[in-house]
Protein backbone atom coordinates (compact mmCIF):
# COMPACT_ATOMS: atom_id res chain seq x y z
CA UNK A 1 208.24 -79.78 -134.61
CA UNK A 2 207.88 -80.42 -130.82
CA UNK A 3 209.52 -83.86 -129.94
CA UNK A 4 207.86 -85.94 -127.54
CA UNK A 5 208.36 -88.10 -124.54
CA UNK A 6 208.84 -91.66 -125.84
CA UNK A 7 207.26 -92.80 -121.92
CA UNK A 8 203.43 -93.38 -121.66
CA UNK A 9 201.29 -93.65 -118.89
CA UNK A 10 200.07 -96.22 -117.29
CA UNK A 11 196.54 -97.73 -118.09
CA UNK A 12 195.59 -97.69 -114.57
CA UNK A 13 197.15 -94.21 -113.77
CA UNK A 14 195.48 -92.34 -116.58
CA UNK A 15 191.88 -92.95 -115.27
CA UNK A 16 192.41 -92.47 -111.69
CA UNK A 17 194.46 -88.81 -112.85
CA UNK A 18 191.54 -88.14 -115.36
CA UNK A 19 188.84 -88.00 -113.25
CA UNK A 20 190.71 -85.19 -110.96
CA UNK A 21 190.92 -82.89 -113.65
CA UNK A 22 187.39 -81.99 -113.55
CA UNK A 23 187.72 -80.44 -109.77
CA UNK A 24 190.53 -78.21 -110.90
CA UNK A 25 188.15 -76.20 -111.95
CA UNK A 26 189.22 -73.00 -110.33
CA UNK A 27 192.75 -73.32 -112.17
CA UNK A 28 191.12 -74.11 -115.30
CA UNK A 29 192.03 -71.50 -118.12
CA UNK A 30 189.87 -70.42 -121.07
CA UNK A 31 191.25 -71.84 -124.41
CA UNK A 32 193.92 -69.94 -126.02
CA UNK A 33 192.31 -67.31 -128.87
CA UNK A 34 195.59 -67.68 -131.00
CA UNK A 35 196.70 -71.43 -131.10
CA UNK A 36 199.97 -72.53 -132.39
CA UNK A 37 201.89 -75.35 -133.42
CA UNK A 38 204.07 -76.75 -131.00
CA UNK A 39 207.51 -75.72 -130.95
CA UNK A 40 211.17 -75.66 -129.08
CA UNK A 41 213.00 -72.67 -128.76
CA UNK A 42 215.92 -72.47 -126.81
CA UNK A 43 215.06 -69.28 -124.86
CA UNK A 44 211.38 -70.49 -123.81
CA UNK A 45 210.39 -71.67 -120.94
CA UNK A 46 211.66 -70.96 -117.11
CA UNK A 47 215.02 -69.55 -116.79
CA UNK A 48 218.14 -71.84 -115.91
CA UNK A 49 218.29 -69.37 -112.33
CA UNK A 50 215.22 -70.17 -111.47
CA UNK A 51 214.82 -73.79 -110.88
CA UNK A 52 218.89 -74.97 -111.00
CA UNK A 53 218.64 -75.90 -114.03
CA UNK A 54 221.70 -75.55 -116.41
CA UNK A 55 221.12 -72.92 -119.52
CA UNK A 56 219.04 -75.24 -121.73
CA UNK A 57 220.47 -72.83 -124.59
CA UNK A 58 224.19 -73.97 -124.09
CA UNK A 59 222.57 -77.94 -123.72
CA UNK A 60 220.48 -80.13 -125.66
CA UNK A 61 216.94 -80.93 -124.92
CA UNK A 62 216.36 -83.59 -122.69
CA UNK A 63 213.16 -85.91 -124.09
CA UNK A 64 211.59 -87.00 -121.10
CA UNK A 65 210.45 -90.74 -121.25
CA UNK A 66 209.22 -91.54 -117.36
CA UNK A 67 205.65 -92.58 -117.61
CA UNK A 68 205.24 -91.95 -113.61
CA UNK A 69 204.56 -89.05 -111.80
CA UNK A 70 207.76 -89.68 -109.88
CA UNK A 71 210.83 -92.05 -111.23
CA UNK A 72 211.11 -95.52 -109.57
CA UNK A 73 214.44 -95.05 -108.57
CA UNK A 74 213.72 -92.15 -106.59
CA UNK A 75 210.60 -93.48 -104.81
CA UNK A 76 212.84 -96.55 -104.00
CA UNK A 77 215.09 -93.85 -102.38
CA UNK A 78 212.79 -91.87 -100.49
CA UNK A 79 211.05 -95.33 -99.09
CA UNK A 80 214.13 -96.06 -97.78
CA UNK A 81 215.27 -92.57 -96.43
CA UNK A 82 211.60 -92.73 -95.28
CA UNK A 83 211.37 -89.01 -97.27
CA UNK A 84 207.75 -89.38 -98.19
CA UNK A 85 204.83 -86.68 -97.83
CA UNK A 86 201.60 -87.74 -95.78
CA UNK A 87 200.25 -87.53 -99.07
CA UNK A 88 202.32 -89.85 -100.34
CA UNK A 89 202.17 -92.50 -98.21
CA UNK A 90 200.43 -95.78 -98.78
CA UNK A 91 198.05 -96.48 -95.93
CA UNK A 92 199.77 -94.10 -93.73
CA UNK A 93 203.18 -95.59 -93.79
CA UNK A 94 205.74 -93.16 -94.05
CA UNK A 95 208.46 -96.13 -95.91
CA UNK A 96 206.07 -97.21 -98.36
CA UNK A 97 204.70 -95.25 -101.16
CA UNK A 98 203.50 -96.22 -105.00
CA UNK A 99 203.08 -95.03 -108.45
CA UNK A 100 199.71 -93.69 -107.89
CA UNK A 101 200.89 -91.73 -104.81
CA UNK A 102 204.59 -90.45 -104.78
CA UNK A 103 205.37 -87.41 -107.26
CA UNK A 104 208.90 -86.72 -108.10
CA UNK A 105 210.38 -83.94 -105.63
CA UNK A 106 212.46 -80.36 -106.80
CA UNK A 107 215.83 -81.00 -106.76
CA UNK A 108 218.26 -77.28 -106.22
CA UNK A 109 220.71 -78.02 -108.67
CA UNK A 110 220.45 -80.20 -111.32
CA UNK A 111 222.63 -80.10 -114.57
CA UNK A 112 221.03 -81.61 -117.83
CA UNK A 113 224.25 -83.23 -118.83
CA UNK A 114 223.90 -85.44 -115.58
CA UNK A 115 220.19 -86.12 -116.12
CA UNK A 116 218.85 -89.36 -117.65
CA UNK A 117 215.60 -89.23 -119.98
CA UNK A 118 214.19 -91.98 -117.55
CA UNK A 119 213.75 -89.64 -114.58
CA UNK A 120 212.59 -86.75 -116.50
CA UNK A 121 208.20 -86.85 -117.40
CA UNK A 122 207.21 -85.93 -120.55
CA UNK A 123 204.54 -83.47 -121.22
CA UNK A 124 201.25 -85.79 -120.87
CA UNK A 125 202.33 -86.63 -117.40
CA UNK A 126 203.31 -83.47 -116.37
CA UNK A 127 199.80 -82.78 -117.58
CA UNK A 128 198.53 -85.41 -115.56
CA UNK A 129 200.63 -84.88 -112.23
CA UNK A 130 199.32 -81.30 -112.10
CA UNK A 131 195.94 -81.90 -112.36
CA UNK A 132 196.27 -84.36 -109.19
CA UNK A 133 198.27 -82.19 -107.11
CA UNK A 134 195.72 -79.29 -107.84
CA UNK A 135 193.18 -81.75 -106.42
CA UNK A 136 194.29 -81.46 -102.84
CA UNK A 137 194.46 -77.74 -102.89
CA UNK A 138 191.09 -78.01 -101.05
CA UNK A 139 192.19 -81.06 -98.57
CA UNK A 140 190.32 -79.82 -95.08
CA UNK A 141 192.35 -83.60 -93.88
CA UNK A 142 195.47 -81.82 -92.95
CA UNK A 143 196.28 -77.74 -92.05
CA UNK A 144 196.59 -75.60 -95.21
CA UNK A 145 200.75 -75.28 -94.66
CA UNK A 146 201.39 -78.75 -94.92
CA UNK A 147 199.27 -78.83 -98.30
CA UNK A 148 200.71 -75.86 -99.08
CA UNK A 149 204.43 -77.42 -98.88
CA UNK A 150 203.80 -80.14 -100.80
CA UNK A 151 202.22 -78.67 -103.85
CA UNK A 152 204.96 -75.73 -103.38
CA UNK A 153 207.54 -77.74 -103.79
CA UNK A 154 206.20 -80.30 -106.41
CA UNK A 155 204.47 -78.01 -108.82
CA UNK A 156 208.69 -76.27 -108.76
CA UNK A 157 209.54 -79.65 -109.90
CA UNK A 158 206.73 -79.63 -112.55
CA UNK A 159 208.32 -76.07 -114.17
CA UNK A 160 211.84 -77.78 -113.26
CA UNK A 161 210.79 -80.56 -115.71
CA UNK A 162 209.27 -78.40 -118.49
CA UNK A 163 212.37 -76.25 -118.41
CA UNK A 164 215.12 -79.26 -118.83
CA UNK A 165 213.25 -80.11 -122.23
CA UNK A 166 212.23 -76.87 -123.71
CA UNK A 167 208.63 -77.46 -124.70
CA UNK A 168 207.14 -74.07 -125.73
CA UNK A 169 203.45 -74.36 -126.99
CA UNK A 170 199.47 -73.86 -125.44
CA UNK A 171 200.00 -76.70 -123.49
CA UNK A 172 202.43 -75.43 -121.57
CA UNK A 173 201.06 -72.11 -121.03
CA UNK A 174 197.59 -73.47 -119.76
CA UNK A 175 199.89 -75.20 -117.31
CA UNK A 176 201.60 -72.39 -116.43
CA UNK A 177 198.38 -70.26 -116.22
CA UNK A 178 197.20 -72.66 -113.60
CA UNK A 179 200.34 -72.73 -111.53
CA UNK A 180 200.11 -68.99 -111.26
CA UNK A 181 196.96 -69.39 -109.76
CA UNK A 182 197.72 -71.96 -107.56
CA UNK A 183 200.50 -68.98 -106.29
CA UNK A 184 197.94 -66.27 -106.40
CA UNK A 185 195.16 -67.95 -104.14
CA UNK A 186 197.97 -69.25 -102.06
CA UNK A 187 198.43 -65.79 -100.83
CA UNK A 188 194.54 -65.10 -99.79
CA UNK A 189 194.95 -68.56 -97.60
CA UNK A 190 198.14 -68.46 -96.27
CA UNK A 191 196.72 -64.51 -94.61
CA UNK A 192 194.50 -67.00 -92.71
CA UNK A 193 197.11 -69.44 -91.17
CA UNK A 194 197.89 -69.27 -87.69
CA UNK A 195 201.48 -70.92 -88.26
CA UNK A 196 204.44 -69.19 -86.76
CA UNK A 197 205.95 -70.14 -90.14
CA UNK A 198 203.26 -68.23 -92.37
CA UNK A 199 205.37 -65.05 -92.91
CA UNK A 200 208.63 -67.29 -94.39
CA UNK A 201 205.89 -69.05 -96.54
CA UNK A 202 204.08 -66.20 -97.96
CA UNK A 203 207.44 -64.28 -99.04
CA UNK A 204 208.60 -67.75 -100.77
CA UNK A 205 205.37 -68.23 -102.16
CA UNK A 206 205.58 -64.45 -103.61
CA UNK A 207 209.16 -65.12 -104.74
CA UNK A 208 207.90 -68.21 -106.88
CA UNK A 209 204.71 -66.07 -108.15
CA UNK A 210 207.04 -63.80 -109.64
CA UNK A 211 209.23 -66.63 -111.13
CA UNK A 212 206.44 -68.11 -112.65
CA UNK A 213 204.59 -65.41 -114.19
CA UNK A 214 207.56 -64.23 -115.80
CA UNK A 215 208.43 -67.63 -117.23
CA UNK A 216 204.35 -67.68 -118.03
CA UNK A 217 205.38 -63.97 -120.15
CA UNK A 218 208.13 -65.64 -122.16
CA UNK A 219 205.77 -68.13 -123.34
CA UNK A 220 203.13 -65.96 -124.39
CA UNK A 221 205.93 -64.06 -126.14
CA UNK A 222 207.54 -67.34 -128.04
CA UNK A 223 204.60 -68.56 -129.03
CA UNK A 224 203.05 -65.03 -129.87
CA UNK A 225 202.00 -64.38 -133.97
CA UNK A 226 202.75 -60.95 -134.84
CA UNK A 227 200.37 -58.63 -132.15
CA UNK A 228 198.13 -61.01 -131.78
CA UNK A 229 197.89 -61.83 -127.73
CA UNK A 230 196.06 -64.79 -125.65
CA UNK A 231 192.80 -64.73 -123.93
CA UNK A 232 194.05 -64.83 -120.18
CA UNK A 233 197.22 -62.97 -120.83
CA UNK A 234 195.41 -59.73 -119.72
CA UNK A 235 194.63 -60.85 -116.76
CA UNK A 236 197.78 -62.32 -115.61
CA UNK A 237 199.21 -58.55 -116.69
CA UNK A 238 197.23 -57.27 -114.21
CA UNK A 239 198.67 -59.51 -111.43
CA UNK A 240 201.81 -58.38 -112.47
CA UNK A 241 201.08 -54.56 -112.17
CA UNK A 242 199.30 -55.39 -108.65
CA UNK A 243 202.41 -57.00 -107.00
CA UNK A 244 203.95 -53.78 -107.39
CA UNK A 245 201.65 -51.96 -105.06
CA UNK A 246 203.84 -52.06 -102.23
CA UNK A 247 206.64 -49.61 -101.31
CA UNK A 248 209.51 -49.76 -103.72
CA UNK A 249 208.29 -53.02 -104.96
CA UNK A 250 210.00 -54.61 -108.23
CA UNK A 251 209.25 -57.83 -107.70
CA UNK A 252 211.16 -59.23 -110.94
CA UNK A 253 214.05 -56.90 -111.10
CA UNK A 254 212.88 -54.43 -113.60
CA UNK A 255 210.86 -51.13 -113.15
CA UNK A 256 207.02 -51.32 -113.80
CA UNK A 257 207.58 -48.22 -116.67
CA UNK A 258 210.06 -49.91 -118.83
CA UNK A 259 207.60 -53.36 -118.30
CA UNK A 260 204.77 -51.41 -119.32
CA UNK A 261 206.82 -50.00 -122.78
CA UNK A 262 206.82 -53.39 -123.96
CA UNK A 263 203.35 -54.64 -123.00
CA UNK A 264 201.13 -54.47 -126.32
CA UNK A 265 198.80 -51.66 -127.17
CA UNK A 266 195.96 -54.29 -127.02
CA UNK A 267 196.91 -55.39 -123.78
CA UNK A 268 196.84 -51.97 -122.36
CA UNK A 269 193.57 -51.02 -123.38
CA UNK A 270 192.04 -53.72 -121.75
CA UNK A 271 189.81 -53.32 -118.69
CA UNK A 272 191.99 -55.87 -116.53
CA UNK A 273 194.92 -53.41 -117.04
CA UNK A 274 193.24 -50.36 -116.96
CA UNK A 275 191.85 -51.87 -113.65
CA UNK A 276 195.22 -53.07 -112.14
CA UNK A 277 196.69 -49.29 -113.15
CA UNK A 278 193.89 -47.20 -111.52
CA UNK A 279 194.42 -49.23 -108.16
CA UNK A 280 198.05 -48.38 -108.26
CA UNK A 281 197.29 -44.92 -109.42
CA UNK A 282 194.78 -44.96 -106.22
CA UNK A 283 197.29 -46.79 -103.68
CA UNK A 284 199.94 -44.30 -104.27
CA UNK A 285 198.56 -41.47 -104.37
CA UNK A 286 196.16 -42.51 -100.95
CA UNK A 287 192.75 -41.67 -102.62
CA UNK A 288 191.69 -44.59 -99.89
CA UNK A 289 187.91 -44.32 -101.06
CA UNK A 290 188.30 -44.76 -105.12
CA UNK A 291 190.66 -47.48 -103.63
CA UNK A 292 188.16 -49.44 -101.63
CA UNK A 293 184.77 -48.61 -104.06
CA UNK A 294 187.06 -49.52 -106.90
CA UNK A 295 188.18 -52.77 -105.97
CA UNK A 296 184.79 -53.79 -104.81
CA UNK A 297 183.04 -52.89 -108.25
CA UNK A 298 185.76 -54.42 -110.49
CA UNK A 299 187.92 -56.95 -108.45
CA UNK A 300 187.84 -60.70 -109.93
CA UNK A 301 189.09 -63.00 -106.67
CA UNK A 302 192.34 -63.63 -108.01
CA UNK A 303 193.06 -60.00 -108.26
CA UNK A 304 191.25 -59.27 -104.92
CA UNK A 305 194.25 -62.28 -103.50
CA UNK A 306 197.16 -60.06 -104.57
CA UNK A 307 195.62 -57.04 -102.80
CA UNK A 308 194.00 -58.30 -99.94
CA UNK A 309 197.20 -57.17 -97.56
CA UNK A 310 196.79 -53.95 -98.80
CA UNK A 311 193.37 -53.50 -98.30
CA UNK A 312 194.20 -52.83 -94.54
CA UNK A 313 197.12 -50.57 -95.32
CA UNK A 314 194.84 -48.55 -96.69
CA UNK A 315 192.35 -48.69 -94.39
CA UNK A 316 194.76 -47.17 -92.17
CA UNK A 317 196.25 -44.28 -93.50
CA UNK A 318 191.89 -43.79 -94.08
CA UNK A 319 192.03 -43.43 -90.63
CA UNK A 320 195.05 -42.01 -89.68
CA UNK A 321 193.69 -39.30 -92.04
CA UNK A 322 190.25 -39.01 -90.24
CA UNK A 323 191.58 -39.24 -86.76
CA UNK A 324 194.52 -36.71 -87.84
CA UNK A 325 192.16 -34.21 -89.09
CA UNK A 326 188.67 -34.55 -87.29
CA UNK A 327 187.63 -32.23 -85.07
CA UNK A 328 188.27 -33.10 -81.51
CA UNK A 329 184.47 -32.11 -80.41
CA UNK A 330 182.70 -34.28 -82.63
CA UNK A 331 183.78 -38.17 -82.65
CA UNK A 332 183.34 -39.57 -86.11
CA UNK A 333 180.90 -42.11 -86.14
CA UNK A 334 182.03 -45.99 -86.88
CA UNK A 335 178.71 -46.51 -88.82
CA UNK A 336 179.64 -43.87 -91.56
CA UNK A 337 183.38 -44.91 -91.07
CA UNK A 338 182.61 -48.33 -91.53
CA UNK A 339 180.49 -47.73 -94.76
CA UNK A 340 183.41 -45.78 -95.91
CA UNK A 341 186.16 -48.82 -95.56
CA UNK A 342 183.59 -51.63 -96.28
CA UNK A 343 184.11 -53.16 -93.09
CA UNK A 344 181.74 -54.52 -90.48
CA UNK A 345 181.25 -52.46 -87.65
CA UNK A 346 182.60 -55.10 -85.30
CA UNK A 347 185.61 -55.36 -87.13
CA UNK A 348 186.19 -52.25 -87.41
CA UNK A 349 186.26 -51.41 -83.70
CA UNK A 350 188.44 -54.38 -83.49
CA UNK A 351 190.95 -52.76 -86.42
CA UNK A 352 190.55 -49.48 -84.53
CA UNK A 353 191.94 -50.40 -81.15
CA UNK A 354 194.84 -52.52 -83.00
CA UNK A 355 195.37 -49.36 -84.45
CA UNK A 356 195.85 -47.95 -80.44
CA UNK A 357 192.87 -45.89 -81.11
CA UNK A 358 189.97 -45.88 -78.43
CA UNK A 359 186.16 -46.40 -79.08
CA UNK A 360 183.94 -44.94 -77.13
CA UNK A 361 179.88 -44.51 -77.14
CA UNK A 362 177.17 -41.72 -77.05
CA UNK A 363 173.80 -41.15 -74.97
CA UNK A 364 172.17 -43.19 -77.77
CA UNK A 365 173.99 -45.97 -77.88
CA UNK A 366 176.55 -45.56 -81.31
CA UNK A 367 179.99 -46.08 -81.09
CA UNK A 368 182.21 -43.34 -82.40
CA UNK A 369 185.77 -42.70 -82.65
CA UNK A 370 187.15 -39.62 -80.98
CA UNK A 371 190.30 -37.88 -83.09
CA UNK A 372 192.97 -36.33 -82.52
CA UNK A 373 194.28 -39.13 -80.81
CA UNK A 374 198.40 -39.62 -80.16
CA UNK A 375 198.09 -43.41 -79.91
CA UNK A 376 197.94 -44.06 -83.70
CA UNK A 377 200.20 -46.85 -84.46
CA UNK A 378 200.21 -50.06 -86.82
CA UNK A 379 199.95 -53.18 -85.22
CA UNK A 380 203.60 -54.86 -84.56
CA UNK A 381 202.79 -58.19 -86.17
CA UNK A 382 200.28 -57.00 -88.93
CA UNK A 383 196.54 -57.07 -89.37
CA UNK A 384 194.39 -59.59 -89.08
CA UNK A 385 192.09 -60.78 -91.67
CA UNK A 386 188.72 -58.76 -92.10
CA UNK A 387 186.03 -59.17 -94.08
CA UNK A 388 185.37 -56.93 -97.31
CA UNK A 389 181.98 -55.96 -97.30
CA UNK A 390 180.71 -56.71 -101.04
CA UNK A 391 183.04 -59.07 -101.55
CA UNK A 392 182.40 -61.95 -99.17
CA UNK A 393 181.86 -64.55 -101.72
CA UNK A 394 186.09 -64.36 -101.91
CA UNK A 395 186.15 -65.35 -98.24
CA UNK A 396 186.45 -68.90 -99.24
């Protein structure tokens, strides 16, 4: 039997938080196909590592009881130390916050023995505090890396939370669905920063993906009746299999074989897996065009996030390949090259000369690319963002 947070919300706070869940849309998960009864298990939940936490198997539970989405005596502290967010500010002032604005921060270490019920939330306002900070995901009022930050680093405290007590039920994995998301779409925007700080963010960001989904895999697990599985879990699989497309890339410490020996025959056979495995059977082996066609026939947009910095690694080695082996007297022609990487024609003259490669144009009028060029060389600081033919409606 779960215990629960003696703490409630506020009147005032539950209808302002309310009437953000409904444009959270986006993170929104489908109902669970196998409910359970809530439950506490010692092992459930994120790991002690990841969010300095003590072991909550070698400590009791902590029953949260703060009915605020961030403990008075810490606002009071921040106002003071003048340690507030721009989103937390009241009327702009960066000393004076208020229930309704300041949410409690991640603290490194934290030991549970130390920890007072008062400054931990219980589930409903975890519930609540998520579903507001998911509302400013698409603020245009400030630059996507300062929004970024701030959900970053408060949705940590969220899981941070939910660790110190233990809850383990389909409450907490809808939560934990949408938090992966919130990682997941984080990559596609963060590609489209122009921050000198966007490469630190995007590898933390990745870092915390990985924490998260496997915390997200040990709840499916705890809560799992015999082989029965949940309706998203396939599909968070997949994002798991697709963060492994890079070079020797084990992004939770263990190999993607043994992971796969203990995924469920269910799971494997479904066509978000079978997708995820054919791109890294494609990816690996270069096979460029089943690549490209393949993603743009299949691809949901959070799986097209996780591999849109691939997408112009293998564009690439595509033409690497065609400039390697074309035959110097005939140029290739960007039209049919462009078709063939599902790229616009003007981008792909631009991704041809940050290649080093040089364009140049027949009696009528088409540009071409001559091979056999030595100039071939990936661009120092990366690519930039191009658009995927067939699969604009992601550029969002």
């Amino acid at each position: 039997m779960e215990r629960r947070g003696r703490g409630r919300l506020q009147p005032r706070n539950v209808s302002s938080r309310e009437s953000t869940v409904s444009r959270t849309n986006r993170f929104a998960s489908k109902p669970n196909s196998t409910p359970k009864s809530s439950s506490r298990v010692a092992s459930g939940g994120e790991k002690a590592q990841n969010d300095g936490v003590d072991d909550p198997s070698d400590l009791p539970a902590i029953v949260g009881t703060c009915p605020l989405m961030c403990p008075e005596r810490e606002r009071a502290q921040r106002e003071r130390l003048r340690d507030l967010a721009v989103f937390e500010r009241l009327n702009g002032n960066p000393a004076q916050s208020s229930p309704d604005l300041a949410v409690k921060k991640f603290f490194r270490t934290i030991s549970t023995k130390q920890v007072e019920a008062s400054d931990v939330r219980p589930l409903p306002v975890l519930e609540d505090t998520l579903n507001y900070l998911l509302n400013f995901f698409d603020s245009r009022e400030y630059p996507f890396e300062v929004v970024h930050d701030f959900l970053f680093d408060r949705t940590r405290s969220i899981r941070q939370d939910l660790s110190m007590q233990n809850i383990v039920n389909n409450k907490v994995i809808r939560m934990y669905e949408k938090m992966v998301k919130f990682h997941v779409i984080c990559l596609h925007k963060l590609q489209r920063c122009s921050s000198q700080n966007t490469s630190s963010m995007n590898y933390l960001n990745k870092e915390q993906l990985a924490k998260t989904l496997t915390s997200l895999f040990n709840l499916y697990d705890a809560n799992r009746d015999s082989n029965s599985t949940y309706e998203n879990e396939a599909e968070f699989c997949s994002f798991y299999v697709l963060l492994h497309l890079g070079s020797n890339s084990q992004p939770m410490g263990e190999s993607l074989s043994w992971w796969f020996r203990n995924v469920p025959s269910t799971l494997m056979k479904t066509k978000e897996i079978c997708f995820s495995r054919k791109i890294l059977r494609f990816f690996r082996i270069g096979n460029y065009n089943c690549f490209l066609s393949t993603i743009a026939a299949e691809a949901s947009y959070l799986q097209y996030c996780i591999l849109e910095p691939y997408v112009n690694e293998v564009r690439a080695l595509a033409v690497s390949c065609i400039n390697n082996g074309g035959y110097k007297l005939h140029p290739y022609p960007l039209a049919n090259l462009s078709k063939l990487l599902m790229m616009t024609e003007s981008d792909l003259e631009s991704f041809c000369k940050a290649c080093g490669l040089e364009i140049c144009t027949n009696e009528e009028g088409y540009n071409l690319l001559p091979t056999k060029q030595t100039t071939f060389r990936h661009p120092k600081d990366g690519f930039q963002s191009y658009i995927f033919v067939g699969l604009e409606q992601f550029e969002r």
